[in-house]
C-alpha atoms as a PDB file:
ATOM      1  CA  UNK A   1       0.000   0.000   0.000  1.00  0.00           C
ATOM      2  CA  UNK A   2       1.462   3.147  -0.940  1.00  0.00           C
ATOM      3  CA  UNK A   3       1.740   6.710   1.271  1.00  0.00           C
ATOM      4  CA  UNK A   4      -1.081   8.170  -0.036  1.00  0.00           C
ATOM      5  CA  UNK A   5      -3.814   5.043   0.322  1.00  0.00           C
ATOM      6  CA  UNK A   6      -2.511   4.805   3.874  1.00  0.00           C
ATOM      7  CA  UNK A   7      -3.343   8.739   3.814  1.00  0.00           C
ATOM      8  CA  UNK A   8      -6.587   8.557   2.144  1.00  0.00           C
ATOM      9  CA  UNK A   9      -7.761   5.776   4.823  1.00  0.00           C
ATOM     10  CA  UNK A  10      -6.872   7.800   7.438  1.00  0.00           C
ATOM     11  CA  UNK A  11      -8.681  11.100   5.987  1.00  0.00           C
ATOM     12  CA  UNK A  12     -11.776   8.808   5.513  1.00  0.00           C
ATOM     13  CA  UNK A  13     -11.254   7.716   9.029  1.00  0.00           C
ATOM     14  CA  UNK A  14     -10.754  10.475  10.857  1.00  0.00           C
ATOM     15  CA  UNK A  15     -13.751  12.299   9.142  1.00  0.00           C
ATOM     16  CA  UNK A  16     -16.224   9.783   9.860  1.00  0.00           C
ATOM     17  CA  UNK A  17     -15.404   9.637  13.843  1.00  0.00           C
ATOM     18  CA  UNK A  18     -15.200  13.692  13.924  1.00  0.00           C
ATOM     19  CA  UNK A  19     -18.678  13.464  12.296  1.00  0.00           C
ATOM     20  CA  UNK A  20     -19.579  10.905  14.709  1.00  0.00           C
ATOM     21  CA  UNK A  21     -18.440  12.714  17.539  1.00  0.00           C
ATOM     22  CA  UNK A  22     -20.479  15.999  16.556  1.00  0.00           C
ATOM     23  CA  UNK A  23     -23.560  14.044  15.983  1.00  0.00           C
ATOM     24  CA  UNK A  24     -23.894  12.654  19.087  1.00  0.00           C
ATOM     25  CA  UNK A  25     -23.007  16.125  20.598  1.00  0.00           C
ATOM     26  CA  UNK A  26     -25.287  17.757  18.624  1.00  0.00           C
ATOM     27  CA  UNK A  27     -28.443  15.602  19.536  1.00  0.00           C
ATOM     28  CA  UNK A  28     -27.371  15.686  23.311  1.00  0.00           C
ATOM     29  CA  UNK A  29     -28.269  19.150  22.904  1.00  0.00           C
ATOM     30  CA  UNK A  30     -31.936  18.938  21.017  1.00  0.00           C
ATOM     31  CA  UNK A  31     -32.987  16.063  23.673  1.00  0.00           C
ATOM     32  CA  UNK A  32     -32.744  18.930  26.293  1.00  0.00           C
ATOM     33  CA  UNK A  33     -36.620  19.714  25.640  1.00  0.00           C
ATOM     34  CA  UNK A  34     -37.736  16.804  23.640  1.00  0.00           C
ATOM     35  CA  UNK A  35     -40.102  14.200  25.062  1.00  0.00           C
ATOM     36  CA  UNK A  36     -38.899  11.355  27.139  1.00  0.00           C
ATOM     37  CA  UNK A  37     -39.155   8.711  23.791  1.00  0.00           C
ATOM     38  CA  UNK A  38     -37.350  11.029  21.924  1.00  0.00           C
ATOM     39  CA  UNK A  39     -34.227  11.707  24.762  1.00  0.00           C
ATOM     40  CA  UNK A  40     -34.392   8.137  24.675  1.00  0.00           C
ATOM     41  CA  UNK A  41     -34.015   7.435  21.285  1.00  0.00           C
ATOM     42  CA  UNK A  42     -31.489  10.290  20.565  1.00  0.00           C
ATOM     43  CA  UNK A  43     -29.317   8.830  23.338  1.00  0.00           C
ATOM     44  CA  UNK A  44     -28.985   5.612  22.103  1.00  0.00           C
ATOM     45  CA  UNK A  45     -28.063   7.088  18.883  1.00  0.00           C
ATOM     46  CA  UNK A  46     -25.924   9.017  20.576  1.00  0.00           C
ATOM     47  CA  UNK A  47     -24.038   6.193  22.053  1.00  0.00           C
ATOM     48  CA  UNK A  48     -23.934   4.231  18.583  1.00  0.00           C
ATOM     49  CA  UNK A  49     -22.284   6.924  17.522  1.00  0.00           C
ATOM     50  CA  UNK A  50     -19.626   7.209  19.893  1.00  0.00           C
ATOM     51  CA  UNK A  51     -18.954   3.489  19.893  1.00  0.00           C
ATOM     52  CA  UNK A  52     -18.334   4.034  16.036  1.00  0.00           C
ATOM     53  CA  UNK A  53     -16.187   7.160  16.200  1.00  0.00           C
ATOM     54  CA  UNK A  54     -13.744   4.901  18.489  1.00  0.00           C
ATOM     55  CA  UNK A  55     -14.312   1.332  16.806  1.00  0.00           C
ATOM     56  CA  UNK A  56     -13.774   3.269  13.267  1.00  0.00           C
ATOM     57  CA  UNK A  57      -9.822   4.271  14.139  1.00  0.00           C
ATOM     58  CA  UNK A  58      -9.460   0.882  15.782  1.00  0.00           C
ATOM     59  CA  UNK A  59     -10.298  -1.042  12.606  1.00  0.00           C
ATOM     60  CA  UNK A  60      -8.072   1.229  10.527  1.00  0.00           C
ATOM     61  CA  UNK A  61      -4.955   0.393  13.140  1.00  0.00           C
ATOM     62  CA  UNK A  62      -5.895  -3.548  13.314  1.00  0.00           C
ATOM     63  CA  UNK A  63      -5.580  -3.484   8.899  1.00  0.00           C
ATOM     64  CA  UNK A  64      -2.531  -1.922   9.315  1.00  0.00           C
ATOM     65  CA  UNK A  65      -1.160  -4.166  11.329  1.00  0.00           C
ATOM     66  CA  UNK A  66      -2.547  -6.967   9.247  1.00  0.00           C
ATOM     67  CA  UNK A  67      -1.086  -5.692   6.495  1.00  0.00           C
ATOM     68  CA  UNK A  68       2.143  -4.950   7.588  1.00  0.00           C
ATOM     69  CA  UNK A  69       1.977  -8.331   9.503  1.00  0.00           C
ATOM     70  CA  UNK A  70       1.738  -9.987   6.516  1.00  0.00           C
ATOM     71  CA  UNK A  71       4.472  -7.888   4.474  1.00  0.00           C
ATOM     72  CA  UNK A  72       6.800  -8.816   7.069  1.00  0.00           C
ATOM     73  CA  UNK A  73       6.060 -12.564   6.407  1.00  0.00           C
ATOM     74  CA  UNK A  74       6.192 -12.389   2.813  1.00  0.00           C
ATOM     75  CA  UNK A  75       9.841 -10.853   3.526  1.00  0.00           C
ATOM     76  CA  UNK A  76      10.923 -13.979   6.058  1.00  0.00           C
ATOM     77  CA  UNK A  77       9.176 -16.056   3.600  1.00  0.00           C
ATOM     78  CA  UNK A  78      11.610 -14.842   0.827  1.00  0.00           C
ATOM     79  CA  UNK A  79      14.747 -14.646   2.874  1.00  0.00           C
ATOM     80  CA  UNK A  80      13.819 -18.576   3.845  1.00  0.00           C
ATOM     81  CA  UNK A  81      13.864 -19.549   0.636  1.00  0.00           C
ATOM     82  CA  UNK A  82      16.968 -17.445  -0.584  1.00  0.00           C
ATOM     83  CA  UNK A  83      18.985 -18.995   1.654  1.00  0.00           C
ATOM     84  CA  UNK A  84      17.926 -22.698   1.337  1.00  0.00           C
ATOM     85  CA  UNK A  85      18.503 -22.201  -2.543  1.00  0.00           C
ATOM     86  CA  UNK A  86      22.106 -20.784  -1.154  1.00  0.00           C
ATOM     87  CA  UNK A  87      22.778 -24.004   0.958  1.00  0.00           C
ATOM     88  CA  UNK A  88      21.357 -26.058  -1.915  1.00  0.00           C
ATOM     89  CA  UNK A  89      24.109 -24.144  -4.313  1.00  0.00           C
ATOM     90  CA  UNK A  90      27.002 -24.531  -1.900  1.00  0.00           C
ATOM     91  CA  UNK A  91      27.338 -27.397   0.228  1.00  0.00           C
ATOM     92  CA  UNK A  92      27.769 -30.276  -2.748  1.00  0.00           C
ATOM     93  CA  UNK A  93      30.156 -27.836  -4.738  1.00  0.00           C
ATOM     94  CA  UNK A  94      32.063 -26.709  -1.675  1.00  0.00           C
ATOM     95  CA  UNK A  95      31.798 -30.711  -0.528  1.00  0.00           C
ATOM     96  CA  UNK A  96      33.456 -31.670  -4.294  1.00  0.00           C
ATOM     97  CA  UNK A  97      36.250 -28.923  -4.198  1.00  0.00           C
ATOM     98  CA  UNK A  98      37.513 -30.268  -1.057  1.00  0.00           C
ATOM     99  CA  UNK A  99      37.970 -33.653  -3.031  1.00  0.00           C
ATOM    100  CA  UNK A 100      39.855 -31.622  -6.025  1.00  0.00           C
ATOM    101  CA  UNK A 101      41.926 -30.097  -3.233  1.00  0.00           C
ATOM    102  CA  UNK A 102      43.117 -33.485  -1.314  1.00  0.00           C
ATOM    103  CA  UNK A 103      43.482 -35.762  -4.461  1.00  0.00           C
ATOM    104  CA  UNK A 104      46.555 -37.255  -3.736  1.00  0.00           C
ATOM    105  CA  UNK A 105      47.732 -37.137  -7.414  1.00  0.00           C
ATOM    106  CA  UNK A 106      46.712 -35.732 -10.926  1.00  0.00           C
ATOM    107  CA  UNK A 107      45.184 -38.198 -12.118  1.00  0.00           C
ATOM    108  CA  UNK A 108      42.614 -38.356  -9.437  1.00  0.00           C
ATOM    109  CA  UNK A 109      42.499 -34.612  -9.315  1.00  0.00           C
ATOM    110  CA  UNK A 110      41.472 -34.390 -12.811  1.00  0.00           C
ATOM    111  CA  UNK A 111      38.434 -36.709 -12.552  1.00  0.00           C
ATOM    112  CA  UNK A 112      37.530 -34.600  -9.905  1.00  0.00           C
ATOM    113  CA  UNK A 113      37.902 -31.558 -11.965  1.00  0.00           C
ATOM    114  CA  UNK A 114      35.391 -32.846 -14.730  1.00  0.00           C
ATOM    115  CA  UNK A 115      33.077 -33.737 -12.093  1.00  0.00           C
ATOM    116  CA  UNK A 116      33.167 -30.109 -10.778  1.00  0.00           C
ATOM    117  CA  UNK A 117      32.391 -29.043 -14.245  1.00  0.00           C
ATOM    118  CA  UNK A 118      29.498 -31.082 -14.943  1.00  0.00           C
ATOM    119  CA  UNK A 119      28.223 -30.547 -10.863  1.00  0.00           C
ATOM    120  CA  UNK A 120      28.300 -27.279 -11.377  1.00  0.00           C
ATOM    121  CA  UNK A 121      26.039 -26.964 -14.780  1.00  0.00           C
ATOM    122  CA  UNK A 122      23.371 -28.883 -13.459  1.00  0.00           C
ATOM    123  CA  UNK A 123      23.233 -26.943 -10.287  1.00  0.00           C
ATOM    124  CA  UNK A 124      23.191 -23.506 -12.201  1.00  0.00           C
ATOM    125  CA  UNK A 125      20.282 -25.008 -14.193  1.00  0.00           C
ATOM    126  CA  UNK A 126      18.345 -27.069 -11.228  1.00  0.00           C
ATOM    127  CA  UNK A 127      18.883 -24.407  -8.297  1.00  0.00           C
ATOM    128  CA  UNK A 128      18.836 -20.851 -10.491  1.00  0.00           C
ATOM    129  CA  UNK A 129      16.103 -19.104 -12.665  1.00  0.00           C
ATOM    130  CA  UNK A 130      12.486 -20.532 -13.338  1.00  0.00           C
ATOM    131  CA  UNK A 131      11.900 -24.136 -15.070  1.00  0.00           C
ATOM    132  CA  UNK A 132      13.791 -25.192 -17.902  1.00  0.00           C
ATOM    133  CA  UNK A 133      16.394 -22.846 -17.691  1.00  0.00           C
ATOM    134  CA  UNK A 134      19.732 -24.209 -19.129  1.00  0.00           C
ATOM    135  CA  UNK A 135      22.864 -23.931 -17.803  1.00  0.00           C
ATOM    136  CA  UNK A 136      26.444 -24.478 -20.191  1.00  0.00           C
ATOM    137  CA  UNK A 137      30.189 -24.417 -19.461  1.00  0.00           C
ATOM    138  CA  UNK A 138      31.104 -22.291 -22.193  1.00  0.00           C
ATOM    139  CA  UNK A 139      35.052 -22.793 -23.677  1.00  0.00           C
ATOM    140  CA  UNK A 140      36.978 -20.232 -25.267  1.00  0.00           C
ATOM    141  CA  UNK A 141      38.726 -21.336 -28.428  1.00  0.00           C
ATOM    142  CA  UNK A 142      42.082 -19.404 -29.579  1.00  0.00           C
ATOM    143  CA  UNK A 143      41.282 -19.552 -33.362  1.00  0.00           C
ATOM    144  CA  UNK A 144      41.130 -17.640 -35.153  1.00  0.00           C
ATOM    145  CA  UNK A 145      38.689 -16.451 -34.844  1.00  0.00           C
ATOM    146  CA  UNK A 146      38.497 -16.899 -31.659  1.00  0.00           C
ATOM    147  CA  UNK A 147      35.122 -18.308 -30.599  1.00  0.00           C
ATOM    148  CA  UNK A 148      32.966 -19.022 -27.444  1.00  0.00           C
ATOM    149  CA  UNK A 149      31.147 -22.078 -27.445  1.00  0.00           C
ATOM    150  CA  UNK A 150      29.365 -24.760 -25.426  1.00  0.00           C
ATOM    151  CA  UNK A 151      30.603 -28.437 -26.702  1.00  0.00           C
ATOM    152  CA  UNK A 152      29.840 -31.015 -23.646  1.00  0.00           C
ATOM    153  CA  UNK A 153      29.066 -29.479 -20.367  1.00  0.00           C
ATOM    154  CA  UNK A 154      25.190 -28.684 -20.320  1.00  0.00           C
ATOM    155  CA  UNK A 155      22.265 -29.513 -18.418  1.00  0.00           C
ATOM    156  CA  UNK A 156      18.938 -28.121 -19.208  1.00  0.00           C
ATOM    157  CA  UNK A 157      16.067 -28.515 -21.647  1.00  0.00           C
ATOM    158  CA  UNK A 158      16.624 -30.931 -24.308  1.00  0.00           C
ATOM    159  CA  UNK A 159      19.777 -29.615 -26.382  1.00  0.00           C
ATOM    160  CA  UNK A 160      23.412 -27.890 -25.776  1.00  0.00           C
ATOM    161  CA  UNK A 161      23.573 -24.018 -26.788  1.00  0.00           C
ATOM    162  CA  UNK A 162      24.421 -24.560 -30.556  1.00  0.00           C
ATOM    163  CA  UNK A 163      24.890 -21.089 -30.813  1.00  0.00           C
ATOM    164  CA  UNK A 164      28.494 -20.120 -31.557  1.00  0.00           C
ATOM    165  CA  UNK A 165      29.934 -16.192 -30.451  1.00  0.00           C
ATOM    166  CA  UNK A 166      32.753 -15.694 -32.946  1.00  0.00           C
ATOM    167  CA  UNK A 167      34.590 -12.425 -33.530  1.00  0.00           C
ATOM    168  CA  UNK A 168      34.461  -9.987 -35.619  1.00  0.00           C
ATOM    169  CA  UNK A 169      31.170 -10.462 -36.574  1.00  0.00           C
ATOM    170  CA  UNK A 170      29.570  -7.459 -35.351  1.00  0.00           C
ATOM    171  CA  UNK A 171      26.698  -9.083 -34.262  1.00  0.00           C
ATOM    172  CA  UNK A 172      27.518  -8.316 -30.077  1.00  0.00           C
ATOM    173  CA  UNK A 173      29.775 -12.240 -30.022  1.00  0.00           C
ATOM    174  CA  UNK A 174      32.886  -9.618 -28.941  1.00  0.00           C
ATOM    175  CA  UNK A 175      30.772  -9.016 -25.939  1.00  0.00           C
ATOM    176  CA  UNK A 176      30.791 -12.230 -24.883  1.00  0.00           C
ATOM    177  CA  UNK A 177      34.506 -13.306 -25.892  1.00  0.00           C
ATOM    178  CA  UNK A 178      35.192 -10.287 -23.943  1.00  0.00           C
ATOM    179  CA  UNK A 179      34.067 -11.601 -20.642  1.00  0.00           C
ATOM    180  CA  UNK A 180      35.230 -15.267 -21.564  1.00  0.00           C
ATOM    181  CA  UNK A 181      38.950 -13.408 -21.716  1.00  0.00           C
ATOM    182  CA  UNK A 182      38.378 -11.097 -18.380  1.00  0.00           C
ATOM    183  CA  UNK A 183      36.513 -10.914 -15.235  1.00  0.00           C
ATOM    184  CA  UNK A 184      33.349  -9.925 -16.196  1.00  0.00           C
ATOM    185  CA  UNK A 185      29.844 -10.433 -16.858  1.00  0.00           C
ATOM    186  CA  UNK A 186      27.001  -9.872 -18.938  1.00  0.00           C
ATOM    187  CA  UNK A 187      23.226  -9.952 -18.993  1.00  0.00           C
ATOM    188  CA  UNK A 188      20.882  -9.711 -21.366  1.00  0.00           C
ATOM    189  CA  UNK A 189      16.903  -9.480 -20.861  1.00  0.00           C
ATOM    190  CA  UNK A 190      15.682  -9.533 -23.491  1.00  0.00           C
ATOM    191  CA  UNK A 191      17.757 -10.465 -26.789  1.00  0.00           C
ATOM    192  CA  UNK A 192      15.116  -9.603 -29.398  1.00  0.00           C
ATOM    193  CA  UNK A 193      15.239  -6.112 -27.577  1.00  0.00           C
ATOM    194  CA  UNK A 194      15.874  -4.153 -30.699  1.00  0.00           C
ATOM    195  CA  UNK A 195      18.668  -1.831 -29.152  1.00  0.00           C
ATOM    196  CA  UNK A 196      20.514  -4.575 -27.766  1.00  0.00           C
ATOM    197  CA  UNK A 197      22.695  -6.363 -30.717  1.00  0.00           C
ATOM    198  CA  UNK A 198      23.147 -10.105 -30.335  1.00  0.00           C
ATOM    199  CA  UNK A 199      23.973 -12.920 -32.563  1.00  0.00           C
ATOM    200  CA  UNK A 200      20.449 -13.955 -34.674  1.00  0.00           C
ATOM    201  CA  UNK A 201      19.030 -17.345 -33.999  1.00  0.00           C
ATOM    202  CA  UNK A 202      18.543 -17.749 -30.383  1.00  0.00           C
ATOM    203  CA  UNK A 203      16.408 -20.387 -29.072  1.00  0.00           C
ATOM    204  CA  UNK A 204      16.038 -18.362 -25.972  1.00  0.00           C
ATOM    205  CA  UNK A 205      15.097 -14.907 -24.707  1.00  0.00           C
ATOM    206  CA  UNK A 206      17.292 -14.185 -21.642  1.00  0.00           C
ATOM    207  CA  UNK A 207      21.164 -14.410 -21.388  1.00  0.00           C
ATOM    208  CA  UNK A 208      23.493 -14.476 -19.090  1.00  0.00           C
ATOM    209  CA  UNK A 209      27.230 -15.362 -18.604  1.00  0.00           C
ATOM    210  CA  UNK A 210      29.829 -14.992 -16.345  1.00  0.00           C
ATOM    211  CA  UNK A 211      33.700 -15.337 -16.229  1.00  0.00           C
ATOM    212  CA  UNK A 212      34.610 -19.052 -14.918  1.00  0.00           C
ATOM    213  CA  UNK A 213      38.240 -17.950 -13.708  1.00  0.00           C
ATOM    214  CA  UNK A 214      40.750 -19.316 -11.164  1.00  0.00           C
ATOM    215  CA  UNK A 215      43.991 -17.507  -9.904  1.00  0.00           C
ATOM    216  CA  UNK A 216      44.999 -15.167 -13.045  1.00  0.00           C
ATOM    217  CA  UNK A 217      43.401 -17.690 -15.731  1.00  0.00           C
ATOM    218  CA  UNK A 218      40.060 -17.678 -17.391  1.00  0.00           C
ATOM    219  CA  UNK A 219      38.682 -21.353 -18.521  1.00  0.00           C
ATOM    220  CA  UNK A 220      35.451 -19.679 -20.391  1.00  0.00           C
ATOM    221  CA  UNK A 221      32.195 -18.811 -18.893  1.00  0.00           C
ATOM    222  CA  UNK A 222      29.287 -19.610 -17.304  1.00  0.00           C
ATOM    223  CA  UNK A 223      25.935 -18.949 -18.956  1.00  0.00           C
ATOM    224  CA  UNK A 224      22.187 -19.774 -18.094  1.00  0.00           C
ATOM    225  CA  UNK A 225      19.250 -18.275 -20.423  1.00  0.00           C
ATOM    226  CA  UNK A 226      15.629 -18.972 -20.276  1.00  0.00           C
ATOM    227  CA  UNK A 227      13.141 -18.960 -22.552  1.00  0.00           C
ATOM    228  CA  UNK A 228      10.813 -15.996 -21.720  1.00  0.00           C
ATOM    229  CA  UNK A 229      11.994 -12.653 -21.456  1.00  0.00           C
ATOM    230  CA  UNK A 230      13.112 -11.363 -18.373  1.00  0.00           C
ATOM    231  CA  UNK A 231      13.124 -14.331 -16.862  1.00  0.00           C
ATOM    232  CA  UNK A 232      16.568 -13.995 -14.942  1.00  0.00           C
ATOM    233  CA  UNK A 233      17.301 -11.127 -12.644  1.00  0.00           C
ATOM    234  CA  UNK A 234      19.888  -9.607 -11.119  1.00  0.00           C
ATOM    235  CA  UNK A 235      19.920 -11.878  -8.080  1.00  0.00           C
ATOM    236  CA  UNK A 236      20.231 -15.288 -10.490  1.00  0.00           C
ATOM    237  CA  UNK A 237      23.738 -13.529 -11.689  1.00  0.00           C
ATOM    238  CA  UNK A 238      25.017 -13.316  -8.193  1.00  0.00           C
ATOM    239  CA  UNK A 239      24.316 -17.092  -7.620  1.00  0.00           C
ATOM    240  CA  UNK A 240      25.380 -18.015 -11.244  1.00  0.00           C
ATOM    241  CA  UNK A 241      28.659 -15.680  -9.877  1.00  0.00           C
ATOM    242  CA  UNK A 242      29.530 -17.924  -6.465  1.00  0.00           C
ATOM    243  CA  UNK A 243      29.486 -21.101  -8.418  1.00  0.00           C
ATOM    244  CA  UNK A 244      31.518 -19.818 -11.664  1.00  0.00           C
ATOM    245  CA  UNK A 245      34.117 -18.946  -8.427  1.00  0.00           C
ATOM    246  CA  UNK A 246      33.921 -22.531  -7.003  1.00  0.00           C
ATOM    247  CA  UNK A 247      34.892 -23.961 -10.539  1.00  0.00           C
ATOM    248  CA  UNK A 248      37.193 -21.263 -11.472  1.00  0.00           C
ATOM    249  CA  UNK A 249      38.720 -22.365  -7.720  1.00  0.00           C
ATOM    250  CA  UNK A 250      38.455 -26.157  -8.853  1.00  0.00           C
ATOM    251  CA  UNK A 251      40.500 -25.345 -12.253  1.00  0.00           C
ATOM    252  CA  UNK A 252      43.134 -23.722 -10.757  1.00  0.00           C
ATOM    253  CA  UNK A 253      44.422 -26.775  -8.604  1.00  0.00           C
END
């Protein structure tokens, strides 16, 4: 409820009891010479009255406090589930980087290291954005040209991200090579936005990526997109962010 509906309420309120509160006063002073029935009458209006100029406020208050009762559930409500979706995100990546950390030699290490990858792709996809979004390990090929695609590591809907970003193209794929080479990100709501230039084709609507990198190397990015527009906010890229870290961490070993 905005400032000036709580205003408005209380206008309405507060003229109603004042109203109240002069009728009663006002027919206290006509029953001064009016027959018995009629004192009668006008004092028992005169009470109703009353009663309503003081029940009138209290409702207001008690909706108030409803409402902001339930606003401060919806909030809880929200934080609750924020944080199980956190727990969800961390504890079986954080669980698998403590294996790529102790493997006692390389060749164990880089089992573990593909298992990160893949672990990490389906959580992006399971745990982050609505249903069906897909989630891809995307690699960054020298060339040239150099290109940023997805060839194994998806999980999602029922095909990889065929789409290719190569360079030079003009079509916004430097945008994304960009951030596979850096620390960076990008997100796209909507990429049939006509002032937004992507690469034609896209089996999706939303787009987002982030850099997958570990001590001063980048090994690609991390991307989820969904099929409606808008479908992946801000918040998504910050969770999409911590586990493009864990792998980046994972890599680096």
């Amino acid at each position: 409820m905005s400032a000036l509906q709580v205003i408005r309420r209380w206008s309405v309120a507060t003229g109603i009891t004042a109203s109240c509160s002069a009728l009663a006063y006002v027919g206290a002073l006509f029953a001064e010479d009016a027959p018995t029935f009629i004192r009668v009458l006008i004092g028992i209006g005169g009470a109703i009255l009353i009663a309503l100029s003081v029940f009138i406020p209290a409702r207001e208050v008690s909706r108030q406090q409803i409402a902001r009762r339930a606003a401060e559930d919806l909030c809880e409500a929200a934080v609750a589930e924020e944080r199980t979706v956190l727990e969800d995100l961390l504890a079986p990546a954080v669980s698998l980087l403590g294996e790529v950390i102790s493997a006692p030699n390389a060749t164990t290490r880089s089992t573990h290291q593909q298992q990160m990858k893949q672990l990490v792709v389906d959580l992006a996809a399971e745990k982050i954005g609505p249903t069906r979004t897909r989630a891809c390990l995307l690699e960054l090929l020298p060339g040239p040209p150099r290109t940023v695609q997805c060839n194994s590591v998806w999980k999602g809907r029922n095909s990889k991200l065929y789409m290719s970003f190569r360079e030079g193209l003009n079509d916004g794929s430097d945008s994304i090579i960009s951030v596979a080479e850096n620390r960076g990100a990008v997100y796209i709501e909507d990429v049939d936005d006509p002032n937004i230039c992507f690469p034609a084709g896209a089996d999706f609507k939303t787009f987002m990526a982030v850099t997958v990198w570990g001590g001063t190397k980048s090994y690609g990015c991390l991307s989820i997109d969904a099929e409606e527009a808008g479908a992946l906010s801000p918040t998504e890229q910050v969770l999409l962010r911590i586990l493009a870290e864990i792998l980046g961490a994972a890599l680096s070993r």
